[in-house]
PDB file of N, CA and C in Angstrom:
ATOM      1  N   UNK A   1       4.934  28.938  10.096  1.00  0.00           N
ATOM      2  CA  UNK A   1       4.981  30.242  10.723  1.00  0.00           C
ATOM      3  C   UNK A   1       6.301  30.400  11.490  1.00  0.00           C
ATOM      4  N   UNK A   2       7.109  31.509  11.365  1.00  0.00           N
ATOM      5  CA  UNK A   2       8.604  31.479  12.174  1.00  0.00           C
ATOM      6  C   UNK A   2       8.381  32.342  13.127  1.00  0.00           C
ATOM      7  N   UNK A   3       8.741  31.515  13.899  1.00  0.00           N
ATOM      8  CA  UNK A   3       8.798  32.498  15.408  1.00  0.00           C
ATOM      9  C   UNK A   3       9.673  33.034  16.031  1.00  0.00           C
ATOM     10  N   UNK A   4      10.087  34.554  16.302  1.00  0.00           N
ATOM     11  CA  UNK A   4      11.438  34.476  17.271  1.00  0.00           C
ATOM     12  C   UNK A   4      10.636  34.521  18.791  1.00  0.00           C
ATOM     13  N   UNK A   5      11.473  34.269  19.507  1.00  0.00           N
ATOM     14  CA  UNK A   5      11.414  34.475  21.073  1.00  0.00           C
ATOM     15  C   UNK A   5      12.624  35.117  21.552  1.00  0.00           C
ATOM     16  N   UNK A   6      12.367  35.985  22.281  1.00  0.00           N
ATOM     17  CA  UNK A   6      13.641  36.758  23.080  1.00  0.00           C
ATOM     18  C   UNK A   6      13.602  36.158  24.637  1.00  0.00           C
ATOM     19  N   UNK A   7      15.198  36.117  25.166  1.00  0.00           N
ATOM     20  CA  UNK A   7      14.978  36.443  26.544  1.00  0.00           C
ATOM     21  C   UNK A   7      16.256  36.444  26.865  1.00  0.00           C
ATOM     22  N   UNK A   8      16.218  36.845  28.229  1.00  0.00           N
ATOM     23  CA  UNK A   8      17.602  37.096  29.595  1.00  0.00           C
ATOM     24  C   UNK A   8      17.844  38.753  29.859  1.00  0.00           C
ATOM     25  N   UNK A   9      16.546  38.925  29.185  1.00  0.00           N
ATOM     26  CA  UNK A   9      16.907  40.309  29.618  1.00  0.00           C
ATOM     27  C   UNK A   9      16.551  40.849  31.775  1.00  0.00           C
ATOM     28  N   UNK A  10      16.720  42.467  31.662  1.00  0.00           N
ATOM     29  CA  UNK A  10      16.435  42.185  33.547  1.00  0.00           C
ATOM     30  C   UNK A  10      17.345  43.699  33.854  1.00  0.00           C
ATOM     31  N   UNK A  11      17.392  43.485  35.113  1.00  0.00           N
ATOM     32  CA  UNK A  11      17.666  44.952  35.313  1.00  0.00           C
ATOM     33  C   UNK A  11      19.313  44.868  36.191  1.00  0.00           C
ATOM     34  N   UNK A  12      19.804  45.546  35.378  1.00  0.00           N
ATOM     35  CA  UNK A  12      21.384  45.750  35.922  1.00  0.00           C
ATOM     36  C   UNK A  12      22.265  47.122  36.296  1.00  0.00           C
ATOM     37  N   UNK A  13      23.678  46.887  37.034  1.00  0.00           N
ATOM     38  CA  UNK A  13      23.487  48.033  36.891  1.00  0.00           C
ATOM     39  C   UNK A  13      24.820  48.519  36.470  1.00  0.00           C
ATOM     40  N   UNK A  14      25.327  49.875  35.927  1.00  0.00           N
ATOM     41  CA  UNK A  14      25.744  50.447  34.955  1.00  0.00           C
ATOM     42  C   UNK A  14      27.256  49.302  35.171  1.00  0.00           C
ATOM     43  N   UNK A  15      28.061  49.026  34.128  1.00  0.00           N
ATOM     44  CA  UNK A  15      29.321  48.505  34.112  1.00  0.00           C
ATOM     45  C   UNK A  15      28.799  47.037  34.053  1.00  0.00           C
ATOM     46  N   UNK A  16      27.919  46.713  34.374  1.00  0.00           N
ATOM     47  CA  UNK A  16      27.342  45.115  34.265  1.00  0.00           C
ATOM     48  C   UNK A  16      27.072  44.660  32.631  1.00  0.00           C
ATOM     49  N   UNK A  17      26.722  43.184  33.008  1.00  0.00           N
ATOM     50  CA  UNK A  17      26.427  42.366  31.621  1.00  0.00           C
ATOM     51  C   UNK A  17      25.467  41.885  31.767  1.00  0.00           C
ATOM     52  N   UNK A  18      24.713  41.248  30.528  1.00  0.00           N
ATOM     53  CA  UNK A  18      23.953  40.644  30.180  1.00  0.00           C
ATOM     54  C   UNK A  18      23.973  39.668  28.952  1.00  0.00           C
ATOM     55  N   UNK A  19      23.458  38.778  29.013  1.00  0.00           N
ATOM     56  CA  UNK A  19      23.351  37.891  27.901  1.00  0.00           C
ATOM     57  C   UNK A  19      21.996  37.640  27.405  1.00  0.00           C
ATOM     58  N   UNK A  20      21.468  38.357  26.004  1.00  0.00           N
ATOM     59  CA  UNK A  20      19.980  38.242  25.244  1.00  0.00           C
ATOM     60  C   UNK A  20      20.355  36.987  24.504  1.00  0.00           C
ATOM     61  N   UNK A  21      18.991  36.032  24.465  1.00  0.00           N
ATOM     62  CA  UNK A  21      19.341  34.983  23.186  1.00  0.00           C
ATOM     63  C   UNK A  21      17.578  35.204  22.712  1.00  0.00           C
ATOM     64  N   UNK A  22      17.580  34.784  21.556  1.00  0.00           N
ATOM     65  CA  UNK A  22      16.669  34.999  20.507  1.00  0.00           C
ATOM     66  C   UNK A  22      16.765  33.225  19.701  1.00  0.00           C
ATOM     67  N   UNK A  23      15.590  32.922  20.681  1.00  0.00           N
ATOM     68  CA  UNK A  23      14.758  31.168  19.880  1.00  0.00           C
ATOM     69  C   UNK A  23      14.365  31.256  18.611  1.00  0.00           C
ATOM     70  N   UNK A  24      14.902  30.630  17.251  1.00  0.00           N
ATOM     71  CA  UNK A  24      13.814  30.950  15.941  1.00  0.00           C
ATOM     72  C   UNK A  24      13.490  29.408  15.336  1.00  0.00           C
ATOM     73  N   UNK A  25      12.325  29.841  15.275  1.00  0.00           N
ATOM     74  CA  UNK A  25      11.572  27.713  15.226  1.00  0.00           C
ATOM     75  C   UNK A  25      10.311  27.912  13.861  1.00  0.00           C
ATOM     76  N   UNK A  26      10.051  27.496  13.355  1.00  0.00           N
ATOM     77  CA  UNK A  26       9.152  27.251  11.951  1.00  0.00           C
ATOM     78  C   UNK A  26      10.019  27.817  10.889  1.00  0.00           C
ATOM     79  N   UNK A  27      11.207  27.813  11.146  1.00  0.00           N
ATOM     80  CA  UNK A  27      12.093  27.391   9.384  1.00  0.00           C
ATOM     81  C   UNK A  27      13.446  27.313   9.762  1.00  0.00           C
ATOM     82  N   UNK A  28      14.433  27.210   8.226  1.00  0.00           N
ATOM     83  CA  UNK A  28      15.159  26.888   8.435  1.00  0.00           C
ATOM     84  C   UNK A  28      16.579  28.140   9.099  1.00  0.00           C
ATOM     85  N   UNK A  29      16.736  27.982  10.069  1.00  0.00           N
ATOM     86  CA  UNK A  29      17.755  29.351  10.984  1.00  0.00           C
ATOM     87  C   UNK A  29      19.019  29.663   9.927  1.00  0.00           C
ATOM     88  N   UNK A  30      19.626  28.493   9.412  1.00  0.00           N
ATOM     89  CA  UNK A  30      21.080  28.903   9.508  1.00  0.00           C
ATOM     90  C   UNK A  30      20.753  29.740   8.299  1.00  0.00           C
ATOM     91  N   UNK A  31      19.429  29.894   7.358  1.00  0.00           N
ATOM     92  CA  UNK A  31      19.275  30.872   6.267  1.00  0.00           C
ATOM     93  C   UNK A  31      19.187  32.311   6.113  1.00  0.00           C
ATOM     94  N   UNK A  32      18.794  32.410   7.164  1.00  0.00           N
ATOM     95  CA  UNK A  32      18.256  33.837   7.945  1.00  0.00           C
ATOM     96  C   UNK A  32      19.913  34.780   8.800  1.00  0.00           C
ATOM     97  N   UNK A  33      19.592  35.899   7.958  1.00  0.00           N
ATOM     98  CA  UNK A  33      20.057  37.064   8.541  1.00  0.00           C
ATOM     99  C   UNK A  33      19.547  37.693  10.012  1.00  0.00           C
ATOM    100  N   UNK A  34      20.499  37.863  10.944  1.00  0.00           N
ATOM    101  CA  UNK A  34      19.522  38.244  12.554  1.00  0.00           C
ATOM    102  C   UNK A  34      20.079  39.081  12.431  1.00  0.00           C
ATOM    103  N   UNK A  35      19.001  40.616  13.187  1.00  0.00           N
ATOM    104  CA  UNK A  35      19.489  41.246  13.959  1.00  0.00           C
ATOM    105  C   UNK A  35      18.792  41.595  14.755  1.00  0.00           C
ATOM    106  N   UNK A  36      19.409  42.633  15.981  1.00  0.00           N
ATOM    107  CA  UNK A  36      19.376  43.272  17.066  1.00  0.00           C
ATOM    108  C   UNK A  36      18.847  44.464  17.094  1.00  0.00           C
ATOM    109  N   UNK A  37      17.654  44.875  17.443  1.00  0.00           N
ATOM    110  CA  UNK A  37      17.245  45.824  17.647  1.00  0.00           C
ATOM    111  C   UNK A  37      17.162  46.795  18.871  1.00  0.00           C
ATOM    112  N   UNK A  38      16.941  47.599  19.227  1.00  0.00           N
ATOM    113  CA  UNK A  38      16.300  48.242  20.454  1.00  0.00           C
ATOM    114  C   UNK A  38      15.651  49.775  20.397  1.00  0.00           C
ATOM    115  N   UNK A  39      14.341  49.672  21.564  1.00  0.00           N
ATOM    116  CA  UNK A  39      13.291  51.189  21.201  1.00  0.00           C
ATOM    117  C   UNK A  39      12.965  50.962  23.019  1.00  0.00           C
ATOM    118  N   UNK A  40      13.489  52.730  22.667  1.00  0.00           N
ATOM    119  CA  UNK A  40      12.820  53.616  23.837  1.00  0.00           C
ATOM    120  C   UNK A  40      11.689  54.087  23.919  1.00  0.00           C
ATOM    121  N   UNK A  41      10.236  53.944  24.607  1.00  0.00           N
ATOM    122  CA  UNK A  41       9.115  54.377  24.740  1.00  0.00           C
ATOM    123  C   UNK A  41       9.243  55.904  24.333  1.00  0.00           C
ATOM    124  N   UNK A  42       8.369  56.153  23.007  1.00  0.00           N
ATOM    125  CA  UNK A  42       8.355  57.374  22.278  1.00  0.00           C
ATOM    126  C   UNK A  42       9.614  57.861  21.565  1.00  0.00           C
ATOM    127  N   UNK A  43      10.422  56.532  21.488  1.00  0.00           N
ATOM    128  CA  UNK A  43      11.303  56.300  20.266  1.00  0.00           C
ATOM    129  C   UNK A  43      11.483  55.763  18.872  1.00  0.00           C
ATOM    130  N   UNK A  44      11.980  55.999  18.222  1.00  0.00           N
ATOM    131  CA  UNK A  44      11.920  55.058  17.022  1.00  0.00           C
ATOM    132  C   UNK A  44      12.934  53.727  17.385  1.00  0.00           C
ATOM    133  N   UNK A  45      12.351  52.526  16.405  1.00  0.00           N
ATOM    134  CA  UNK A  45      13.154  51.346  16.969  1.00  0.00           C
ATOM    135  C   UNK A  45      14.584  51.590  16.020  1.00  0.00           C
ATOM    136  N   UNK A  46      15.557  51.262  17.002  1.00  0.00           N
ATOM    137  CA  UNK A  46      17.243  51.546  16.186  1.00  0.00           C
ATOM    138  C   UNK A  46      17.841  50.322  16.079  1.00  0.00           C
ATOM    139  N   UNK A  47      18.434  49.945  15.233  1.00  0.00           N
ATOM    140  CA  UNK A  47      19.692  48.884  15.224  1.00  0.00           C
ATOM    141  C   UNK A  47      20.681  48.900  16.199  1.00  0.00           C
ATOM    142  N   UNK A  48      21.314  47.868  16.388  1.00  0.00           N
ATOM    143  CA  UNK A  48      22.014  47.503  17.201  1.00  0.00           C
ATOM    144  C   UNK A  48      23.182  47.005  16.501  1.00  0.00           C
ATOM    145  N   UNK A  49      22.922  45.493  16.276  1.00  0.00           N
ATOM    146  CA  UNK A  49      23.771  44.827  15.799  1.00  0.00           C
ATOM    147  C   UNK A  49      22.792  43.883  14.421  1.00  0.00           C
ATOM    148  N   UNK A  50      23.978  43.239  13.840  1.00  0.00           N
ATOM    149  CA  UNK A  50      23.382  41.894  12.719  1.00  0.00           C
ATOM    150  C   UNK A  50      24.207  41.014  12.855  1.00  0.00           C
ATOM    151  N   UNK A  51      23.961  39.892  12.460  1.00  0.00           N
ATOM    152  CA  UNK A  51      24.807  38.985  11.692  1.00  0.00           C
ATOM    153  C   UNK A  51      24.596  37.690  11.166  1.00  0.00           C
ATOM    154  N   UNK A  52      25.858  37.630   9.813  1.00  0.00           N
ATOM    155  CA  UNK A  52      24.848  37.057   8.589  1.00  0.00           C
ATOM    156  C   UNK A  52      24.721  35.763   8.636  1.00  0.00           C
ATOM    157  N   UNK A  53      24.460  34.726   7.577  1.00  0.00           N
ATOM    158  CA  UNK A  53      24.675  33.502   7.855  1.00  0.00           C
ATOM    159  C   UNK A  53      26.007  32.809   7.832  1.00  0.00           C
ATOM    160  N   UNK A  54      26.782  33.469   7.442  1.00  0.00           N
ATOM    161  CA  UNK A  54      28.208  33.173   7.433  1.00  0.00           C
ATOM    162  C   UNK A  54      28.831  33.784   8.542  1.00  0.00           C
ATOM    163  N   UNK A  55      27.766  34.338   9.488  1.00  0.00           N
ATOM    164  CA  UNK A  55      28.634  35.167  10.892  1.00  0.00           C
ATOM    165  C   UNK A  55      29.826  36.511  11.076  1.00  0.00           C
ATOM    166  N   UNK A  56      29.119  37.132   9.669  1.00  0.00           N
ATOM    167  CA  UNK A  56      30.191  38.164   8.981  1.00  0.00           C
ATOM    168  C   UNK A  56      28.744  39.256  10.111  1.00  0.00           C
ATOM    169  N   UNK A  57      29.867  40.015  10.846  1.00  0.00           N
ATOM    170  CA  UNK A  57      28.772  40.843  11.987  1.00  0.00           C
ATOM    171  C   UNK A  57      29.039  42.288  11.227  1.00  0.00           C
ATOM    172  N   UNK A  58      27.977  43.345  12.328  1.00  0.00           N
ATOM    173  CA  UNK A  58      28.258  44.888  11.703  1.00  0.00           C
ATOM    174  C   UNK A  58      27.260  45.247  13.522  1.00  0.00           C
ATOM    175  N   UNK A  59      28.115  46.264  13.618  1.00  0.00           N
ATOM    176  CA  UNK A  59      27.097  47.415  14.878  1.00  0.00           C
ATOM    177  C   UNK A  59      27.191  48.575  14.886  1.00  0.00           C
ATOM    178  N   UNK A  60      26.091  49.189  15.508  1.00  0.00           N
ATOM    179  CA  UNK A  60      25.780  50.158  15.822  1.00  0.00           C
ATOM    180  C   UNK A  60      27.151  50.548  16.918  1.00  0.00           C
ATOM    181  N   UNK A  61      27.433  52.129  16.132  1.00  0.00           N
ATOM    182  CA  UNK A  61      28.605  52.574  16.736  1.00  0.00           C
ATOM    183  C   UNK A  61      28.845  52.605  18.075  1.00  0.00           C
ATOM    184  N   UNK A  62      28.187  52.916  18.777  1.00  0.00           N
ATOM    185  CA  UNK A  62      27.746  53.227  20.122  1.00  0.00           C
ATOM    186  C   UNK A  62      28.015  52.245  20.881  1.00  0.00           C
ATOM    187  N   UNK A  63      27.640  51.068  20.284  1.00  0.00           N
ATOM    188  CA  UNK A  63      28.259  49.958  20.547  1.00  0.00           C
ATOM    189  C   UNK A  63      29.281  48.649  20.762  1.00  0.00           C
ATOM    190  N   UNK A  64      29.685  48.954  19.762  1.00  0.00           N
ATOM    191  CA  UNK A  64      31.583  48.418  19.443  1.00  0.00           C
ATOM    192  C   UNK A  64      32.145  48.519  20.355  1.00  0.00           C
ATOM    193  N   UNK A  65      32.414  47.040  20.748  1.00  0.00           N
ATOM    194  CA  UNK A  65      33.716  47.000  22.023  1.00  0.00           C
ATOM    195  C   UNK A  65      32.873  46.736  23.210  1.00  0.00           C
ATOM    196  N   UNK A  66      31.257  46.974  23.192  1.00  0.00           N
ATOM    197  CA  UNK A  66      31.075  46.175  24.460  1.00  0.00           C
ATOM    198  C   UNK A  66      29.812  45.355  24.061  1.00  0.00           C
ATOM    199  N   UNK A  67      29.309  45.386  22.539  1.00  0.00           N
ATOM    200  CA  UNK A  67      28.310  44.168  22.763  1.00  0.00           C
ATOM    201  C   UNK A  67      28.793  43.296  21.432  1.00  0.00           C
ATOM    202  N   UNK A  68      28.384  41.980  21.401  1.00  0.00           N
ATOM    203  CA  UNK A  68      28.933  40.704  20.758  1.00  0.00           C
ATOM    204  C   UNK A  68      27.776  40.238  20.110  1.00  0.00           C
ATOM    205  N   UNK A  69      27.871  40.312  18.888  1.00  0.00           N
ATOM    206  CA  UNK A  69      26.537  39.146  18.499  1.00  0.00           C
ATOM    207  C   UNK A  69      27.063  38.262  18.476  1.00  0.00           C
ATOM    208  N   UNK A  70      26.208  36.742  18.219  1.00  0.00           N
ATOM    209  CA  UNK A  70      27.067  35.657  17.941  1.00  0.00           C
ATOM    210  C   UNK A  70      25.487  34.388  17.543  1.00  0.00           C
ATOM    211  N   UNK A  71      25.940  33.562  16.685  1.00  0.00           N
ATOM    212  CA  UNK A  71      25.289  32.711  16.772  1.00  0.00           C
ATOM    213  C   UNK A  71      25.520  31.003  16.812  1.00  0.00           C
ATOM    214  N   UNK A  72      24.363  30.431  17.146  1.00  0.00           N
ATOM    215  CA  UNK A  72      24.344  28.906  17.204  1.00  0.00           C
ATOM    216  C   UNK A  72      23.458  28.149  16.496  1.00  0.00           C
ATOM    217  N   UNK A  73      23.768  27.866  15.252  1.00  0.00           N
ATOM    218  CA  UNK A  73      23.199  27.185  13.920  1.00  0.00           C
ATOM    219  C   UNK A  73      22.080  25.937  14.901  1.00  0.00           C
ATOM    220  N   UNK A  74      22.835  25.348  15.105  1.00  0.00           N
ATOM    221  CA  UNK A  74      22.322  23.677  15.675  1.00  0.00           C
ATOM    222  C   UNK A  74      21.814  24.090  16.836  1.00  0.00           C
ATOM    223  N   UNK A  75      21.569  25.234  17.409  1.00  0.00           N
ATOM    224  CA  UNK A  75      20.677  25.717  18.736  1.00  0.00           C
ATOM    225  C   UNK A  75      19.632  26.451  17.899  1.00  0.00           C
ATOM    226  N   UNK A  76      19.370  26.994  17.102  1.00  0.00           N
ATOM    227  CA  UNK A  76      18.442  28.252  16.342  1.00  0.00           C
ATOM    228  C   UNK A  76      18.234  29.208  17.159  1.00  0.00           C
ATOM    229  N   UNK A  77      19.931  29.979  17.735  1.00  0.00           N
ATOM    230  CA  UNK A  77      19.072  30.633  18.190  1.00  0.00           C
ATOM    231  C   UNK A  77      20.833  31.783  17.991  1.00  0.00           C
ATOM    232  N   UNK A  78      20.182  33.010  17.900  1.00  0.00           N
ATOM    233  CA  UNK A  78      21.594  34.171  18.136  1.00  0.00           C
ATOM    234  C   UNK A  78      21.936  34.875  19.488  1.00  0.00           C
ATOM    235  N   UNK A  79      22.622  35.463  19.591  1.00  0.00           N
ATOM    236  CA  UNK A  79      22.540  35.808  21.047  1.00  0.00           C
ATOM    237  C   UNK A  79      23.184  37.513  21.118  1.00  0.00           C
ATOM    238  N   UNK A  80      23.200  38.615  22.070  1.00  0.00           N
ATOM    239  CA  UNK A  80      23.474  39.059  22.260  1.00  0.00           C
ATOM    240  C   UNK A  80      24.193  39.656  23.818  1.00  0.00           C
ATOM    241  N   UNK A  81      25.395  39.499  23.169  1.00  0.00           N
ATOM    242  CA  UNK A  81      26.232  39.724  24.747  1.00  0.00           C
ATOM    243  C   UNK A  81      26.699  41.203  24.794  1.00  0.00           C
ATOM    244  N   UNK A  82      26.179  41.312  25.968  1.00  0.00           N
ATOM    245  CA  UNK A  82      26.594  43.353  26.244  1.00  0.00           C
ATOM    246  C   UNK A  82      27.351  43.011  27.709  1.00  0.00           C
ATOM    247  N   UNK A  83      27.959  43.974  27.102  1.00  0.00           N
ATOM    248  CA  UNK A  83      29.432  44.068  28.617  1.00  0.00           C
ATOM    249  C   UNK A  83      29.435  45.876  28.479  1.00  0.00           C
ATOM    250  N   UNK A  84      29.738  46.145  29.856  1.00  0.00           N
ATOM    251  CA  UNK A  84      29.813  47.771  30.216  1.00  0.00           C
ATOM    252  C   UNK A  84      28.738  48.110  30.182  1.00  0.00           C
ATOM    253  N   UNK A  85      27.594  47.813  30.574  1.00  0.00           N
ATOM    254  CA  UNK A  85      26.379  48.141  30.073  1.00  0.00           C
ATOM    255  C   UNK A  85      26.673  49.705  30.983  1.00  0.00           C
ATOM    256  N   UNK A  86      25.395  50.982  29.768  1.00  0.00           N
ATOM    257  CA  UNK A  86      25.792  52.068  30.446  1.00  0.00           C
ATOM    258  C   UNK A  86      23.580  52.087  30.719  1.00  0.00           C
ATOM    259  N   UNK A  87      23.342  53.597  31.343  1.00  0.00           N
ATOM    260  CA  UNK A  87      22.204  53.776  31.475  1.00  0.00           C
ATOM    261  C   UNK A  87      21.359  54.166  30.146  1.00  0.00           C
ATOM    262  N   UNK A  88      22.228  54.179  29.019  1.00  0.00           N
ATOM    263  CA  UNK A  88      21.465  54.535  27.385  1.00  0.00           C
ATOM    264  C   UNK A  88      21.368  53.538  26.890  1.00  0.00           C
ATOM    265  N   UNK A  89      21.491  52.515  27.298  1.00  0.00           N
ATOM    266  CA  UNK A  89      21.130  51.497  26.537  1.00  0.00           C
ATOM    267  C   UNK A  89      20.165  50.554  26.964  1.00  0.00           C
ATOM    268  N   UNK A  90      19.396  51.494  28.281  1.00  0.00           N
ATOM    269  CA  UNK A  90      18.255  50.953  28.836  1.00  0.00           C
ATOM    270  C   UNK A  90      17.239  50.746  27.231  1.00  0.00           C
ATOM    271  N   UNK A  91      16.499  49.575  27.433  1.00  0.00           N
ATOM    272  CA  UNK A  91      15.271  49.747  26.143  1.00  0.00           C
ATOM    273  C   UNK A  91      15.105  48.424  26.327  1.00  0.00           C
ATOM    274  N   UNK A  92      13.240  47.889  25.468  1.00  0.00           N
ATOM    275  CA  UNK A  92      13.261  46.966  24.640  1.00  0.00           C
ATOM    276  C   UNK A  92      14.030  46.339  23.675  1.00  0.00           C
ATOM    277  N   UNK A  93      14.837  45.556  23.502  1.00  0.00           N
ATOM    278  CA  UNK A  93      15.526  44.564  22.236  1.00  0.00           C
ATOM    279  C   UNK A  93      15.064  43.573  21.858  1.00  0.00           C
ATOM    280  N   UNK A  94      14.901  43.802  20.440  1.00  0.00           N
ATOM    281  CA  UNK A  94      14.289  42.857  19.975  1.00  0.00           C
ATOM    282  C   UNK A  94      15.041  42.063  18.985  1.00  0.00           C
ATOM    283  N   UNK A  95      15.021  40.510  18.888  1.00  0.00           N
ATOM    284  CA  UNK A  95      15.352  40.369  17.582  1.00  0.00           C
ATOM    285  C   UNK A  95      14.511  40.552  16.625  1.00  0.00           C
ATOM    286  N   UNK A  96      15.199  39.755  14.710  1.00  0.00           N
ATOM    287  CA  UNK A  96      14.787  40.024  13.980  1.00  0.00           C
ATOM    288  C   UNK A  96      15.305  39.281  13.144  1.00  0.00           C
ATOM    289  N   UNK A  97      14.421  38.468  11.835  1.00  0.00           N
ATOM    290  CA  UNK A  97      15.249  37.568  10.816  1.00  0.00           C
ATOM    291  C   UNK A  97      14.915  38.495   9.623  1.00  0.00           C
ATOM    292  N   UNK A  98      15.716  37.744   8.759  1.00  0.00           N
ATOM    293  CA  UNK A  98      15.526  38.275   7.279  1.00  0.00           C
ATOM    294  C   UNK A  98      16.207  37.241   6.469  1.00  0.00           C
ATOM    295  N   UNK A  99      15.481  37.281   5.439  1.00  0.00           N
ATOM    296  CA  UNK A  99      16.003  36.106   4.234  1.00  0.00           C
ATOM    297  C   UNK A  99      17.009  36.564   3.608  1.00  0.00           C
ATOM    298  N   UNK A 100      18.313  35.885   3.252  1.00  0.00           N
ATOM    299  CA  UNK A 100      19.353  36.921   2.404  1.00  0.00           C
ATOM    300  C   UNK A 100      20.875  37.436   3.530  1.00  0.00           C
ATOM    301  N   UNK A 101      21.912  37.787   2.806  1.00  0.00           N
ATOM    302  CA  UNK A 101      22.582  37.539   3.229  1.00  0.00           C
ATOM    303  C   UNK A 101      23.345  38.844   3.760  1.00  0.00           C
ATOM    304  N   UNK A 102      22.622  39.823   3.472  1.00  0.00           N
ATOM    305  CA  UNK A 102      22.912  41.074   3.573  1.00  0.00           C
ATOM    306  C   UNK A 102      23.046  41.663   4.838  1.00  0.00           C
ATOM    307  N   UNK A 103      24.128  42.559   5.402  1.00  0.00           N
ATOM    308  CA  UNK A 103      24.031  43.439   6.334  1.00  0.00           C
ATOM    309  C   UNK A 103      23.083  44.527   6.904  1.00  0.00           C
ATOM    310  N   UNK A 104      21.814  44.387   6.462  1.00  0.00           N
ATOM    311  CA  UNK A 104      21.008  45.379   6.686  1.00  0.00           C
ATOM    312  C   UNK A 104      20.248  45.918   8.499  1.00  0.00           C
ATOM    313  N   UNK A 105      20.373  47.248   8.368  1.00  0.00           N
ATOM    314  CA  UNK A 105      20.546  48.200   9.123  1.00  0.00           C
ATOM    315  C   UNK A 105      19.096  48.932   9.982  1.00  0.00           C
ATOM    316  N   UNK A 106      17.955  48.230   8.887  1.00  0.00           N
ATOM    317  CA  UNK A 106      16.722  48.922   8.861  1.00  0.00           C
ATOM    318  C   UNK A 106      15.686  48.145   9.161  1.00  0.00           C
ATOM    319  N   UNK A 107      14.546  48.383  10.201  1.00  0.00           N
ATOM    320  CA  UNK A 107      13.653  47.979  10.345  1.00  0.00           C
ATOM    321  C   UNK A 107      12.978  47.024   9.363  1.00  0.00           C
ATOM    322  N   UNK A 108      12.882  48.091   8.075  1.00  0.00           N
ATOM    323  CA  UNK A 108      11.781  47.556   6.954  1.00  0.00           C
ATOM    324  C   UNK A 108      12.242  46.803   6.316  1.00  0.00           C
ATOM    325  N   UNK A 109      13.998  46.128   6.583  1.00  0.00           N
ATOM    326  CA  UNK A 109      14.774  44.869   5.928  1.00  0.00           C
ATOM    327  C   UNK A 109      14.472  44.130   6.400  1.00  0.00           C
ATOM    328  N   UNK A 110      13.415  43.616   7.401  1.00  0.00           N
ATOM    329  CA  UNK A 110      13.393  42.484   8.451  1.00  0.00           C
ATOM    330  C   UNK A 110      11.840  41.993   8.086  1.00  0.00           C
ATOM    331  N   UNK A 111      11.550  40.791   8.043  1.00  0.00           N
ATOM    332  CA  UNK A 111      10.660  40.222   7.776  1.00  0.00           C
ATOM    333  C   UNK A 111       9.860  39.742   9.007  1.00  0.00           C
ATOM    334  N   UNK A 112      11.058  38.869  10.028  1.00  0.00           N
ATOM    335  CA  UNK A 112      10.097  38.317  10.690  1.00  0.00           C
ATOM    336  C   UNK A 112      10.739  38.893  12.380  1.00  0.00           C
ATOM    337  N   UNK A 113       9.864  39.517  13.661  1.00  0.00           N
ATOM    338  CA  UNK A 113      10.385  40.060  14.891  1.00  0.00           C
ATOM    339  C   UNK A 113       9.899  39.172  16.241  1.00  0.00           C
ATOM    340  N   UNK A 114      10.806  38.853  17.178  1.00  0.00           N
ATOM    341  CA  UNK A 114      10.295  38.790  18.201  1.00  0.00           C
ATOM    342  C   UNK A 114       9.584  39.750  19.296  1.00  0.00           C
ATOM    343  N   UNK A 115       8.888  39.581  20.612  1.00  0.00           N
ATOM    344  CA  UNK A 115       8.129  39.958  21.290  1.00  0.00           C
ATOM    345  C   UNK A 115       8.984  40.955  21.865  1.00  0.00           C
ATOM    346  N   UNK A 116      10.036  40.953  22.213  1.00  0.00           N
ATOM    347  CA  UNK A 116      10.897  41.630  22.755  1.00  0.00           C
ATOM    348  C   UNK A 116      11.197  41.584  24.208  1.00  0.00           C
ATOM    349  N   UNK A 117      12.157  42.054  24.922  1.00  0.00           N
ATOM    350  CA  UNK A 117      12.760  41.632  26.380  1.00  0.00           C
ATOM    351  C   UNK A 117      13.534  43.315  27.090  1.00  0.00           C
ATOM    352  N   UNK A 118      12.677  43.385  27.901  1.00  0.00           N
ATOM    353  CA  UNK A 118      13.199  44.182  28.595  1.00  0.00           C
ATOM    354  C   UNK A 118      14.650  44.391  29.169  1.00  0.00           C
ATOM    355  N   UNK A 119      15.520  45.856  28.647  1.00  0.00           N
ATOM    356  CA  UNK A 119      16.695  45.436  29.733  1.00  0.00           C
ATOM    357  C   UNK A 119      16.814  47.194  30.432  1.00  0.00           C
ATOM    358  N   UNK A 120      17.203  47.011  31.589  1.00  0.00           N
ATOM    359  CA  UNK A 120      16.908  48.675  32.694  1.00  0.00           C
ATOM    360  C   UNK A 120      19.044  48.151  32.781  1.00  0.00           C
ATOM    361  N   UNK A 121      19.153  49.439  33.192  1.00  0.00           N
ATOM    362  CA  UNK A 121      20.589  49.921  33.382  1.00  0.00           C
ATOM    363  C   UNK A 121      20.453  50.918  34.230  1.00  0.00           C
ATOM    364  N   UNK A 122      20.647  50.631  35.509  1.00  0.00           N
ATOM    365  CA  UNK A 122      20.540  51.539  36.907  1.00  0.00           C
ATOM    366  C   UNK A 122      21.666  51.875  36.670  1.00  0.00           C
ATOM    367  N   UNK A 123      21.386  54.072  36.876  1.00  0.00           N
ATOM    368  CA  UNK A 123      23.088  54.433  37.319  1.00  0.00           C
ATOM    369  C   UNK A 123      23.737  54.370  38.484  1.00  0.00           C
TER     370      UNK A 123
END
């Protein structure tokens, strides 16, 4: 059974950072495609970021220039670093694996999700 776990999320405030990492344990990590999700209560869940097993990344526009995916094979785990945080990017983030090597963008590309981690962005 593969599990993600999220955490480091918390409440900051606007121009601040944070660092999300995402635990994945019952298979093998470095196979798996991650990404980054996030949903606003009475939102649909949106992409964020991905990246593949070769660490070839892609983001959500909105985003470029202040958040970083990145990962650590021999840790199993990816991470997400946000810098400038603004008050729209308050939400749940979640990760997300997928088998395959593809850049994909969409919920229904993702096989397996973590619980998700709160992050607030005071203006």
């Amino acid at each position: 059974q593969v599990q993600l776990v999220e955490s480091g999320g918390g409440l900051v405030q606007a121009g601040g950072s944070l660092r999300l990492s995402c635990v994945v344990s019952g298979h093998t990590f470095s196979t798996y495609t991650m990404g980054w999700f996030r949903q606003d209560p009475g939102k649909e869940r949106e992409f964020v970021a991905v990246i593949s097993q070769i660490a070839t990344t892609y983001y959500k526009d909105s985003v470029k220039g202040r958040f970083t995916i990145s990962r650590d094979n021999a840790k199993n785990t990816v991470y997400l670093h946000m810098n400038s945080l603004k008050p729209e990017d308050t939400a749940v983030y979640y990760c997300a694996a997928r088998s395959g090597g593809l850049l994909r963008t969409m919920t229904h590309n993702y096989d397996y999700w973590g619980q998700g981690t709160q992050v607030t962005v005071s203006s």
